[in-house]
Protein backbone atom coordinates (compact mmCIF):
# COMPACT_ATOMS: atom_id res chain seq x y z
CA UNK A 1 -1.90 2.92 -23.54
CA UNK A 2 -3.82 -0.57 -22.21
CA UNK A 3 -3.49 -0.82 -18.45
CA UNK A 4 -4.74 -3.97 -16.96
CA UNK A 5 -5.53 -3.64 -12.94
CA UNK A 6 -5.11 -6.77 -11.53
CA UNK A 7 -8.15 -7.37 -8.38
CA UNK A 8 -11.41 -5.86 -8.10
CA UNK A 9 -11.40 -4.62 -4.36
CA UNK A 10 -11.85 -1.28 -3.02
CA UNK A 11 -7.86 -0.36 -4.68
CA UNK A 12 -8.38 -2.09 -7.91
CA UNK A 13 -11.66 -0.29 -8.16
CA UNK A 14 -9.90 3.22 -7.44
CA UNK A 15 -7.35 2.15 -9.82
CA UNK A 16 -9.46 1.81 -12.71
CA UNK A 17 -11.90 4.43 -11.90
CA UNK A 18 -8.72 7.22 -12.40
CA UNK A 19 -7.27 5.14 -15.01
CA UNK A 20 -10.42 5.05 -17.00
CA UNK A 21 -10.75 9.32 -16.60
CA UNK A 22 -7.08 9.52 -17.97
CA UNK A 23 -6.42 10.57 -21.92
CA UNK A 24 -3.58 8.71 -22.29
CA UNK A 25 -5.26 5.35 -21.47
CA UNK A 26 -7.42 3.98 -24.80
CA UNK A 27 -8.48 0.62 -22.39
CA UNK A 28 -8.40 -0.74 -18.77
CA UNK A 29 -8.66 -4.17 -18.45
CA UNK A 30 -10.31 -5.84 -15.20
CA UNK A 31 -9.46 -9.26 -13.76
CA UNK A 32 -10.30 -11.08 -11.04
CA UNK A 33 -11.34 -15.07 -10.52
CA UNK A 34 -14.91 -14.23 -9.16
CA UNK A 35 -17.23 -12.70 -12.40
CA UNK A 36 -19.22 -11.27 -9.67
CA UNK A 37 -16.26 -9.06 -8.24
CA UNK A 38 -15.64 -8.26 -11.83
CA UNK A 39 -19.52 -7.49 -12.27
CA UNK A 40 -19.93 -5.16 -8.92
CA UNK A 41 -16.57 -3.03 -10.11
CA UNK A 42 -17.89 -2.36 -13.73
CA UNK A 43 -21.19 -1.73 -12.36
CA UNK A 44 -20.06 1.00 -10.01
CA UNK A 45 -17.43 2.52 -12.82
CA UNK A 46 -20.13 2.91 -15.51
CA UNK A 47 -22.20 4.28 -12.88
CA UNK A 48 -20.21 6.84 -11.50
CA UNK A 49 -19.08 7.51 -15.41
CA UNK A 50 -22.86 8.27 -16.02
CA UNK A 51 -23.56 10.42 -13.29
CA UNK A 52 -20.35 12.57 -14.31
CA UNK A 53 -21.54 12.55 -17.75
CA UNK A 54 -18.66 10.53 -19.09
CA UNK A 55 -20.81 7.49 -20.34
CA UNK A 56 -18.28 7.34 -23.45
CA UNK A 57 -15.47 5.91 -20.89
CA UNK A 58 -17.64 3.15 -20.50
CA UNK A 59 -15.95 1.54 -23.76
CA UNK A 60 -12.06 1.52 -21.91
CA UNK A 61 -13.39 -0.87 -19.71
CA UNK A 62 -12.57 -4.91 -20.55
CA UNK A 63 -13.58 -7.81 -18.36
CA UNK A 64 -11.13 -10.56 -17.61
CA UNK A 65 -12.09 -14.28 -15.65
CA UNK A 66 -9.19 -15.60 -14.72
CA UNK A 67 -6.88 -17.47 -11.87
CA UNK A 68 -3.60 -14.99 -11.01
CA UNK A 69 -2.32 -18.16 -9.52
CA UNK A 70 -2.47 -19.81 -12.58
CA UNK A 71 0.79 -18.81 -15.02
CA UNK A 72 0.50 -19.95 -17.66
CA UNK A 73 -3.11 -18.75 -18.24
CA UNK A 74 -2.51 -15.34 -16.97
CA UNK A 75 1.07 -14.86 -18.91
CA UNK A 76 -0.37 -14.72 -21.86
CA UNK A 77 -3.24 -12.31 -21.14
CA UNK A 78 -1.21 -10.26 -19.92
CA UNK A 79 1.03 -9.62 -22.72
CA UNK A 80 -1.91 -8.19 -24.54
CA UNK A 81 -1.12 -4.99 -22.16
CA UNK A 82 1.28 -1.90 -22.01
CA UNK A 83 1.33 -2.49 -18.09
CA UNK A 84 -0.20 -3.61 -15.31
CA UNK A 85 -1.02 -2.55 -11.78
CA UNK A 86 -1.58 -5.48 -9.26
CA UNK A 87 -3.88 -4.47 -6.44
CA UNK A 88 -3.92 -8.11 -4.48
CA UNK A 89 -4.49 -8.39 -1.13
CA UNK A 90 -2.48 -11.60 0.11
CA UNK A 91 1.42 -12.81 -0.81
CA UNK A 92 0.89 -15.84 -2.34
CA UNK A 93 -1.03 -14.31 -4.94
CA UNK A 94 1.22 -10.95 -5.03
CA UNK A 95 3.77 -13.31 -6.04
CA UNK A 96 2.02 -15.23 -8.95
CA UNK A 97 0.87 -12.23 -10.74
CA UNK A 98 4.69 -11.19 -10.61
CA UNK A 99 6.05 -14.08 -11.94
CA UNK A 100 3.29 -14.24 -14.63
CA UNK A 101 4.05 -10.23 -15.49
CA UNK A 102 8.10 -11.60 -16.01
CA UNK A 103 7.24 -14.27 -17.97
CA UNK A 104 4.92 -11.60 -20.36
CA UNK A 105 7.18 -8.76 -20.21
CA UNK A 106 4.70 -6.28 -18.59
CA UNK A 107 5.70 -3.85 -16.48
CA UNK A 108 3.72 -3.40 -13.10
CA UNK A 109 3.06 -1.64 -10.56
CA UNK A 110 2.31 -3.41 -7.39
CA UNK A 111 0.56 -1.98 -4.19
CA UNK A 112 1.25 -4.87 -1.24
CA UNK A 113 2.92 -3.26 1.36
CA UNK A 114 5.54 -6.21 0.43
CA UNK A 115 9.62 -5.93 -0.45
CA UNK A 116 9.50 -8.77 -2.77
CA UNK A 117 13.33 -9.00 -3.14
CA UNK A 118 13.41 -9.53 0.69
CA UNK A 119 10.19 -11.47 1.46
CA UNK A 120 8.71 -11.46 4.88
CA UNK A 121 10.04 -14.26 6.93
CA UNK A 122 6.63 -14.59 9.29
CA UNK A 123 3.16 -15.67 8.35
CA UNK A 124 3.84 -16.16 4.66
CA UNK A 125 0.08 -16.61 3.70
CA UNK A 126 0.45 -19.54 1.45
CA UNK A 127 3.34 -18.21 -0.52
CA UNK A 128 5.10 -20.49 -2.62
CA UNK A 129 8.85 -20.47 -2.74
CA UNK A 130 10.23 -22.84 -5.47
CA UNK A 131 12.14 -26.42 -4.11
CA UNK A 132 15.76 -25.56 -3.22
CA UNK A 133 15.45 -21.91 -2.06
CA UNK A 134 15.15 -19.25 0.86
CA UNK A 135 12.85 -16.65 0.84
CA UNK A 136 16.13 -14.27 -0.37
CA UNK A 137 16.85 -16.20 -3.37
CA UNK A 138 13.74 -16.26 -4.67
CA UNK A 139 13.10 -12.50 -4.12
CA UNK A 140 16.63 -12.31 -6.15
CA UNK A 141 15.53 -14.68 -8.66
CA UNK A 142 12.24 -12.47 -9.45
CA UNK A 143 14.96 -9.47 -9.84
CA UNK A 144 17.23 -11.13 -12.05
CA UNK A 145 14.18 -12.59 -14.41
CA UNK A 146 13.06 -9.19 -14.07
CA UNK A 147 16.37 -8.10 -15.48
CA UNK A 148 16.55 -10.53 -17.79
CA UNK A 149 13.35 -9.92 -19.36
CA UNK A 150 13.83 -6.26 -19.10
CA UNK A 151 10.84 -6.06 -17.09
CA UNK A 152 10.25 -3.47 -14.22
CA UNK A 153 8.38 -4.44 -10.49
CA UNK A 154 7.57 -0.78 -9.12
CA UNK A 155 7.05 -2.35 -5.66
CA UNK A 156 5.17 -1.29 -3.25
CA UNK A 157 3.68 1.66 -4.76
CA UNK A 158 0.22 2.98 -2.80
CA UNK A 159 -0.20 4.74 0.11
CA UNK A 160 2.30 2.96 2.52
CA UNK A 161 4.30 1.79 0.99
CA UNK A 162 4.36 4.01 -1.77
CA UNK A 163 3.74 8.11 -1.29
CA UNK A 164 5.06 7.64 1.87
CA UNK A 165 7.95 5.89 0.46
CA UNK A 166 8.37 8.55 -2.26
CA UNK A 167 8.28 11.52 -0.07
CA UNK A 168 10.87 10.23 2.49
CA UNK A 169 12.94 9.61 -0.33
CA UNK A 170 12.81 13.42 -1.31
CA UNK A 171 13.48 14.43 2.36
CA UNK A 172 16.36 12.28 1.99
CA UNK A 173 18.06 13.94 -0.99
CA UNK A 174 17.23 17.04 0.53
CA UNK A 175 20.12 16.60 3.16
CA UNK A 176 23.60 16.37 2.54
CA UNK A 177 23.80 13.63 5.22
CA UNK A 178 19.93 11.64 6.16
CA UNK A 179 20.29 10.02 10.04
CA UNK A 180 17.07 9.40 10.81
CA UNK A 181 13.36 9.01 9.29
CA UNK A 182 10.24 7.89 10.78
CA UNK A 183 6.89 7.55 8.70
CA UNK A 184 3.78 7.74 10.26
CA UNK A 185 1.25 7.23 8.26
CA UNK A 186 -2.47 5.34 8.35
CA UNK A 187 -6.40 4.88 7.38
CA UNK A 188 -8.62 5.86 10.36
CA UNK A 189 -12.55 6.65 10.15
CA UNK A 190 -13.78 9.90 10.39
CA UNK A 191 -13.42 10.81 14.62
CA UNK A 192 -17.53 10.74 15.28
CA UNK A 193 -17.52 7.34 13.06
CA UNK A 194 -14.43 5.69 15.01
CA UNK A 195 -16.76 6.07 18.67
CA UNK A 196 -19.52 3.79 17.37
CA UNK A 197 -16.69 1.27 16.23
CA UNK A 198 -14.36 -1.74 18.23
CA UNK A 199 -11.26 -0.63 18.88
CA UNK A 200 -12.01 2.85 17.18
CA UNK A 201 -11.47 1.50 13.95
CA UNK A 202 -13.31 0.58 10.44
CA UNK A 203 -12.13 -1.97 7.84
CA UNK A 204 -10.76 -0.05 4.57
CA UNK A 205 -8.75 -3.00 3.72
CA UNK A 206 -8.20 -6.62 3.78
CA UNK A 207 -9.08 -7.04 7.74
CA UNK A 208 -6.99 -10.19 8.01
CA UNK A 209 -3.92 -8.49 6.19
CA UNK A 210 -4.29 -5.69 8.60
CA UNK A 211 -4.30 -8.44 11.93
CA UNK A 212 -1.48 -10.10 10.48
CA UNK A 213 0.37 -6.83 10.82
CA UNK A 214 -0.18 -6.35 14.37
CA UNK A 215 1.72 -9.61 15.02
CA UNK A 216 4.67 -9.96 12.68
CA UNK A 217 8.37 -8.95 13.54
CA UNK A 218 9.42 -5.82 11.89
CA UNK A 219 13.19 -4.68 11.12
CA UNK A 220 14.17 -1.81 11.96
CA UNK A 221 16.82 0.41 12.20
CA UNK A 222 18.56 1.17 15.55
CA UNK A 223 22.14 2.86 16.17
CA UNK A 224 23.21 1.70 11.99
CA UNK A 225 22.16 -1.92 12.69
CA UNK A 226 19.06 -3.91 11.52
CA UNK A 227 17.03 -5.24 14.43
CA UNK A 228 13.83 -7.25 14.70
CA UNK A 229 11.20 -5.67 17.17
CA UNK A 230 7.62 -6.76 17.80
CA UNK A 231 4.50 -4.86 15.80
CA UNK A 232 3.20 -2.09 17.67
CA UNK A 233 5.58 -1.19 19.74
CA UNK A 234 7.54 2.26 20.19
CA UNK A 235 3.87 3.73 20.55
CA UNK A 236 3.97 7.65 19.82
CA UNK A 237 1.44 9.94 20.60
CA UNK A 238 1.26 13.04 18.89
CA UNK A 239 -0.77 16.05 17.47
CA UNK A 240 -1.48 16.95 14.12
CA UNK A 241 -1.67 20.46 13.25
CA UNK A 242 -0.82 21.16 9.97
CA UNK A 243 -3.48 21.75 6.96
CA UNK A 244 -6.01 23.25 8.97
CA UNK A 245 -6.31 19.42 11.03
CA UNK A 246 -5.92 19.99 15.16
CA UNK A 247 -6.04 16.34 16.52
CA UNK A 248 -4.64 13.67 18.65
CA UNK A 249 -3.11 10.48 17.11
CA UNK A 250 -1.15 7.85 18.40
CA UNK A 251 1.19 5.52 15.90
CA UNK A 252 2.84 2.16 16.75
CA UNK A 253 5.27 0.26 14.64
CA UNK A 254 4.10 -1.87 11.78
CA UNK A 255 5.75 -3.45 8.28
CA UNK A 256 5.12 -0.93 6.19
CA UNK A 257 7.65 0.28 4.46
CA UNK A 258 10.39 -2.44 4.37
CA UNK A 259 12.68 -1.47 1.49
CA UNK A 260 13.97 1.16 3.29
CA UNK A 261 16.00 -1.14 5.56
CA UNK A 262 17.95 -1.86 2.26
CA UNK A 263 17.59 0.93 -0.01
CA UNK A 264 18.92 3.36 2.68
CA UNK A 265 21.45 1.27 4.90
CA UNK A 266 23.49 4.63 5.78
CA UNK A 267 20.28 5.54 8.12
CA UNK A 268 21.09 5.45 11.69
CA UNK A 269 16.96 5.44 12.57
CA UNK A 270 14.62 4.35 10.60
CA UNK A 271 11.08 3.04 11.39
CA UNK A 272 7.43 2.96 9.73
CA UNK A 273 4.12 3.55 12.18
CA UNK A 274 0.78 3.04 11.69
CA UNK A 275 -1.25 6.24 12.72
CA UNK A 276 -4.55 5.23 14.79
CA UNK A 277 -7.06 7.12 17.14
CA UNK A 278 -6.18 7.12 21.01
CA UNK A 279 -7.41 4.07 22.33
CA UNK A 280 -7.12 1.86 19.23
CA UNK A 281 -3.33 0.23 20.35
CA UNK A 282 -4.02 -0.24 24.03
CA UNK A 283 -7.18 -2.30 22.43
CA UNK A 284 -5.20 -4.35 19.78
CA UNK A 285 -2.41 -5.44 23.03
CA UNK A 286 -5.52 -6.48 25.28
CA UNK A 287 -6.80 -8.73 22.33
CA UNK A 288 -2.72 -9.80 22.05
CA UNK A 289 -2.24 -10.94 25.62
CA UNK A 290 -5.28 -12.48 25.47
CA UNK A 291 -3.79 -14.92 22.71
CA UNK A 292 -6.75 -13.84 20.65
CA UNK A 293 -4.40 -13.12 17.72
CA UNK A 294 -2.59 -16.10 17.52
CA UNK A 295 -3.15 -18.52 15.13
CA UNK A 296 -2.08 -21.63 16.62
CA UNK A 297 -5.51 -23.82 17.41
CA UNK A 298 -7.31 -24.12 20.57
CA UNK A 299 -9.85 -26.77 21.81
CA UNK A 300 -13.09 -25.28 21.99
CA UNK A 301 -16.10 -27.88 22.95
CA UNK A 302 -14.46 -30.72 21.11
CA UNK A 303 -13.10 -28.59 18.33
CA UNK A 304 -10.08 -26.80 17.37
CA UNK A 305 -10.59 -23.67 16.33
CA UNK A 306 -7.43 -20.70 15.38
CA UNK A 307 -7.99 -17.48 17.82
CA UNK A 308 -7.40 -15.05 14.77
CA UNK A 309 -9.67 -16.45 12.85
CA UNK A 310 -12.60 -16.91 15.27
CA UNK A 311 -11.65 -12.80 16.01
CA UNK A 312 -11.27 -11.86 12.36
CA UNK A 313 -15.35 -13.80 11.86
CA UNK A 314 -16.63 -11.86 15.04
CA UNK A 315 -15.07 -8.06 14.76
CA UNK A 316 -15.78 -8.01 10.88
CA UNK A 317 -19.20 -7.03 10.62
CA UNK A 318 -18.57 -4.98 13.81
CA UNK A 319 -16.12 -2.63 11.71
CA UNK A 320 -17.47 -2.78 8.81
CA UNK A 321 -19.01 1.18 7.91
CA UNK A 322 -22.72 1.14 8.27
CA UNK A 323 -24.97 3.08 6.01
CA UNK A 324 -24.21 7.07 6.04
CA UNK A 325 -20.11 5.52 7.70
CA UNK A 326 -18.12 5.78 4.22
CA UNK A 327 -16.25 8.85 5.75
CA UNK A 328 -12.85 7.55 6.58
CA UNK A 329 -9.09 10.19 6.71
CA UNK A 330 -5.43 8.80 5.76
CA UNK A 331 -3.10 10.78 7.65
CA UNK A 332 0.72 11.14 6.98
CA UNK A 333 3.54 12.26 8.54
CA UNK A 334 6.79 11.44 8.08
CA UNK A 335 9.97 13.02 9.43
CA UNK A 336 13.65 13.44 8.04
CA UNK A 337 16.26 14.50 9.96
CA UNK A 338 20.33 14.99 9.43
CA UNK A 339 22.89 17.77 8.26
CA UNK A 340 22.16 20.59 5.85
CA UNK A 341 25.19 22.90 4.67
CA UNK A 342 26.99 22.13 8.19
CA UNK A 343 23.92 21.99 10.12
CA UNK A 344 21.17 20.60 11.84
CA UNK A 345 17.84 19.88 9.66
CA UNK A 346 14.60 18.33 9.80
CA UNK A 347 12.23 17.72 6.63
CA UNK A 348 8.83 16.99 7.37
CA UNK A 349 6.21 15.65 5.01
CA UNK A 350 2.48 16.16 6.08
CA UNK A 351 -1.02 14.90 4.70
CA UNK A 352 -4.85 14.77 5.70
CA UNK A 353 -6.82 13.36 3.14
CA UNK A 354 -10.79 12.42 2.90
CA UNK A 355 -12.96 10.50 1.12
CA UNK A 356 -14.43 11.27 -2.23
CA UNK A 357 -17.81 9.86 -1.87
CA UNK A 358 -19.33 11.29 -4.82
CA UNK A 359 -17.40 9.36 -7.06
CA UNK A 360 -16.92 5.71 -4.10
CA UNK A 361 -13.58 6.32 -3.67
CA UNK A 362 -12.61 6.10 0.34
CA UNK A 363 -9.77 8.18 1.48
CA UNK A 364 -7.50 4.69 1.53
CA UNK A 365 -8.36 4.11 -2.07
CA UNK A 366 -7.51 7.89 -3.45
CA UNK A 367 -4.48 7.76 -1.26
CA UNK A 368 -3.47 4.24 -2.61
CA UNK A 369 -4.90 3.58 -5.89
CA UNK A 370 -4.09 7.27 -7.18
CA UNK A 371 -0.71 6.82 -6.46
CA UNK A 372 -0.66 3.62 -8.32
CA UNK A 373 -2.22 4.58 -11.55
CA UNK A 374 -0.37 7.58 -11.98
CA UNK A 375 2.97 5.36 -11.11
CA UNK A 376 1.63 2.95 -13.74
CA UNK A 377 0.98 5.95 -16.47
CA UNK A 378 4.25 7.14 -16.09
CA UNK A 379 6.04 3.88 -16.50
CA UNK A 380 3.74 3.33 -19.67
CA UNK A 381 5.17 6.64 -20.94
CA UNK A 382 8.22 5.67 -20.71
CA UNK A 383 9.45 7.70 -17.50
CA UNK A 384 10.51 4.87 -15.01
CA UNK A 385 12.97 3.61 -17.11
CA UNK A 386 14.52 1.61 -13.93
CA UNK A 387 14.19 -2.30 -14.65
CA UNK A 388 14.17 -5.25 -11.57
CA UNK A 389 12.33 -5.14 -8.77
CA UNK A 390 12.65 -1.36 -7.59
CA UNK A 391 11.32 0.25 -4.83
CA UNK A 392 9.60 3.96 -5.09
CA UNK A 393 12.02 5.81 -3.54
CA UNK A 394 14.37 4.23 -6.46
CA UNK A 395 11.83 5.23 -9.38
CA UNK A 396 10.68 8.68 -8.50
CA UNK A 397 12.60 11.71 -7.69
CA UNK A 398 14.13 14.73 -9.26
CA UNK A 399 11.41 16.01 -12.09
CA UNK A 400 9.73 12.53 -11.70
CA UNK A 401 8.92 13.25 -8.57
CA UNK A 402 7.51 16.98 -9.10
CA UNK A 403 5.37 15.20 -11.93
CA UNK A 404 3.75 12.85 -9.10
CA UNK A 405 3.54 16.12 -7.11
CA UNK A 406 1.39 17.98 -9.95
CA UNK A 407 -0.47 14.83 -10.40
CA UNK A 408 -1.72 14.00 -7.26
CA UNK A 409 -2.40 17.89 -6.82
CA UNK A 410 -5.13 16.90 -9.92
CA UNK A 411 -6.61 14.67 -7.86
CA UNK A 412 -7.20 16.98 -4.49
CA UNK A 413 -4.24 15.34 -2.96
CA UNK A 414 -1.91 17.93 -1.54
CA UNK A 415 1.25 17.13 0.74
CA UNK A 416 2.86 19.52 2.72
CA UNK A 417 6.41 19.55 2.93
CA UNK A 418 8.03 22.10 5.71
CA UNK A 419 12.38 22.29 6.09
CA UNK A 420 13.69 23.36 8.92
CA UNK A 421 17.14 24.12 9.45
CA UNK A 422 19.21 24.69 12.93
C-alpha cells in the first residue's frame, strides 16, 4: 500500500512516522511546497528510524515539491497513490487538496477540524468557492464528484474531530434512544509547563487556526433545534478522575466537531468543548473585550495594523515550548446520555494521553495523526467502503470500530468507556 501524507507539520510528521513502522505500507510519500519542511520531516523520521534500529524504513520514505493549491499539478501525483491523508492546517488549502484527490480518484483521509459538505460560514481563510455558488453547494458539489468518481473524503478524522467523533458515535448506538452528547476534549501542556506560559497554554498546533476558533459562531444543538452561539461560551468546570488522572479542567465551546449537527439531527443536546487549564478562558475573554482578537484594522502611529495579527506575532514565541517543554496531555471526555431498555443511561468515553518524546511525537500528534493513519490503512484495505464526503462517526463502528480500538491500544492509546444505567 503507497500512502501519501499531504503537509509536513507536527501531524503530517506523526502521520508518516506510524505509517512508515506499518507492514502493510511498501512507501509513504511526503509533500509539501517548502523543500525545507520536506527536509526537517525526513530528517527527523530517518533519525528516529535509526535510533530504533529500523534504518531499513528509511527506503518507504519519498519526497514530493509541490503546490496543493495547484490542481492540476497535484492531481496527477496523486494518482500514483493507494490513498492519501491530508494534514493541512488552513481551509483554502484543505479544500484544494480535496478537489485534486476527486479529480485522481484517491481516497483520503483528512484531519481539519472542518465539515466540508457544510463549510464554515465565518473567517473562511482564503477559501475559494467557485462563481455562482454558496458555501452549501459547493460542499455538495465535492460530495457528488466524490460520488461520481467513487472517491471517499473520511473527514475530519484526528483527534477532534475524529476519535472523539468516533467514540460518541459508539455511545450513540449504544442507546436505544441518544438525547444528549457533549465532547470535551483538548491539547494542554503538562500542569508545571502551563505556569511558565500566557494564558496557561503552549502552541501544539497552527496558533492562528486555534485564535480563529475562539471567535467564530458555533451551531449547536439546543431543545432539537440548531442555534448559533459565540466560541467559548457555556464554560464547564470539571474534574478528571478516571485513569489514575485527579485534576481540574475547565472546557468552553469551540467548532470542533461540526458534522454532528447533521449526522445526528434526532439529538436534543449536542455541543463540542475545548478542555483547558483553569485560568486559560477567563484569559482568552480579557484579550476578546479588549478587541485584541479582531481582525478588522486599527490605526496605530500612522499605520493600520489587524489586532489578531499583531497578538498572534507577540504571544507566539511566548507559547512556544522551550527546551526540556515538549511535555504536553490531550484529554477527552465525552458524554452520552438517553434511554437504555426503558431506562435512564449515560455512556461516558474517557482519555489522558502524553507525549512520546522518544520517538518526537507530542501528545496532539499521537492523538491526531495515529488516528489518521490507521483511518487511512483501513480504507486502503478496503474496510471503509463508504464513498462521498463521510464523517467518522459514518465510517467506523461495529467491528470497524473495535479494529480502531485494538489499534490505537498498539500505539499506548487506551480509552475508557464506562455505561451507566438508571
Amino acid at each position: 500500500m503507497k500512502v501519501l501524507v499531504v503537509g509536513t507539520g507536527k501531524m503530517g510528521y506523526g502521520v508518516a512516522w506510524d505509517l512508515v513502522h506499518n507492514a502493510v505500507v511498501t512507501q509513504v510519500g511526503l509533500l509539501d511546497l517548502r523543500q525545507e519542511s520536506l527536509d526537517v520531516a525526513r530528517q527527523k523520521l530517518v533519525s528516529a528510524l535509526e535510533e530504533s534500529e529500523h534504518a531499513e524504513m528509511i527506503e518507504k520514505l519519498v519526497l514530493h515539491r509541490a503546490d496543493v493549491t495547484n490542481i492540476p499539478e497535484l492531481a496527477p501525483l496523486m494518482a500514483q497513490y493507494d490513498v492519501g491523508v491530508l494534514t493541512l492546517g488552513n481551509r483554502r488549502c484543505s479544500y484544494k487538496a480535496i478537489e485534486a484527490a476527486i479529480e485522481a480518484g484517491l481516497d483520503v483521509v483528512d484531519i481539519l477540524e472542518e465539515y466540508h459538505r457544510r463549510p464554515d460560514t465565518d473567517e473562511i481563510e482564503g477559501l475559494e468557492v467557485p462563481a455562482g455558488m454558496t458555501l452549501d453547494d459547493y460542499g455538495d458539489y465535492l460530495h457528488a464528484r466524490a460520488l461520481e468518481r467513487g472517491v471517499l473524503i473520511l473527514d475530519g478524522m484526528g483527534f477532534a474531530p475524529g476519535l472523539s467523533n468516533v467514540t460518541t458515535g459508539a455511545g450513540i448506538r449504544r442507546l436505544d434512544k441518544a438525547e444528549t452528547a457533549v465532547a470535551r476534549v483538548g491539547g494542554i501542556p503538562s500542569k508545571e509547563i502551563a505556569n511558565h506560559h500566557p494564558l496557561r497554554y503552549v502552541i501544539t498546533w497552527a496558533f492562528s487556526h486555534v485564535l480563529r476558533e475562539y471567535m467564530v459562531k458555533v451551531k449547536v444543538r439546543k431543545g432539537g433545534e440548531v442555534v448559533e452561539v459565540d466560541a467559548t461560551t457555556e464554560q464547564e468546570r470539571f474534574a478528571f478522575n478516571q485513569l489514575g488522572q485527579h485534576e481540574e479542567l475547565v472546557c468552553a465551546i469551540t467548532p470542533g466537531m461540526p458534522s454532528f449537527i447533521y449526522s445526528r439531527p434526532d439529538l436534543q443536546e449536542f455541543a463540542e468543548k475545548t478542555v483547558r487549564w483553569p485560568g486559560h478562558w477567563d484569559g482568552v475573554r480579557t484579550l476578546k473585550e479588549c478587541g485584541l482578537l479582531d481582525l478588522d484594522p486599527v490605526a496605530f502611529k500612522g499605520q493600520q495594523i489587524v489586532p489578531r495579527e499583531f497578538l498572534n506575532t507577540l504571544l507566539t514565541p511566548r507559547l512556544q515550548p522551550q527546551n526540556g517543554e515538549a511535555d504536553d496531555v490531550c484529554v477527552m471526555w465525552n458524554s452520552v446520555t438517553g434511554i437504555k431498555d426503558g431506562q435512564s443511561a449515560r455512556v461516558d468515553y474517557y482519555m489522558w494521553e502524553g507525549a512520546d518524546l522518544w520517538h518526537g511525537n507530542t501528545a496532539m500528534a499521537r492523538v491526531t495523526a495515529f488516528p489518521a493513519a490507521i483511518a487511512a490503512v483501513m480504507v486502503g484495505q478496503g474496510m471503509i467502503p463508504e464513498k462521498g464526503i463521510v464523517p467518522p462517526e459514518d465510517a467506523i463502528f461495529g467491528e470497524r470500530y473495535r479494529h480502531f480500538l485494538a489499534e490505537l491500544l498498539k500505539r499506548d492509546i487506551t480509552v475508557l468507556e464506562v455505561v451507566t444505567a438508571g
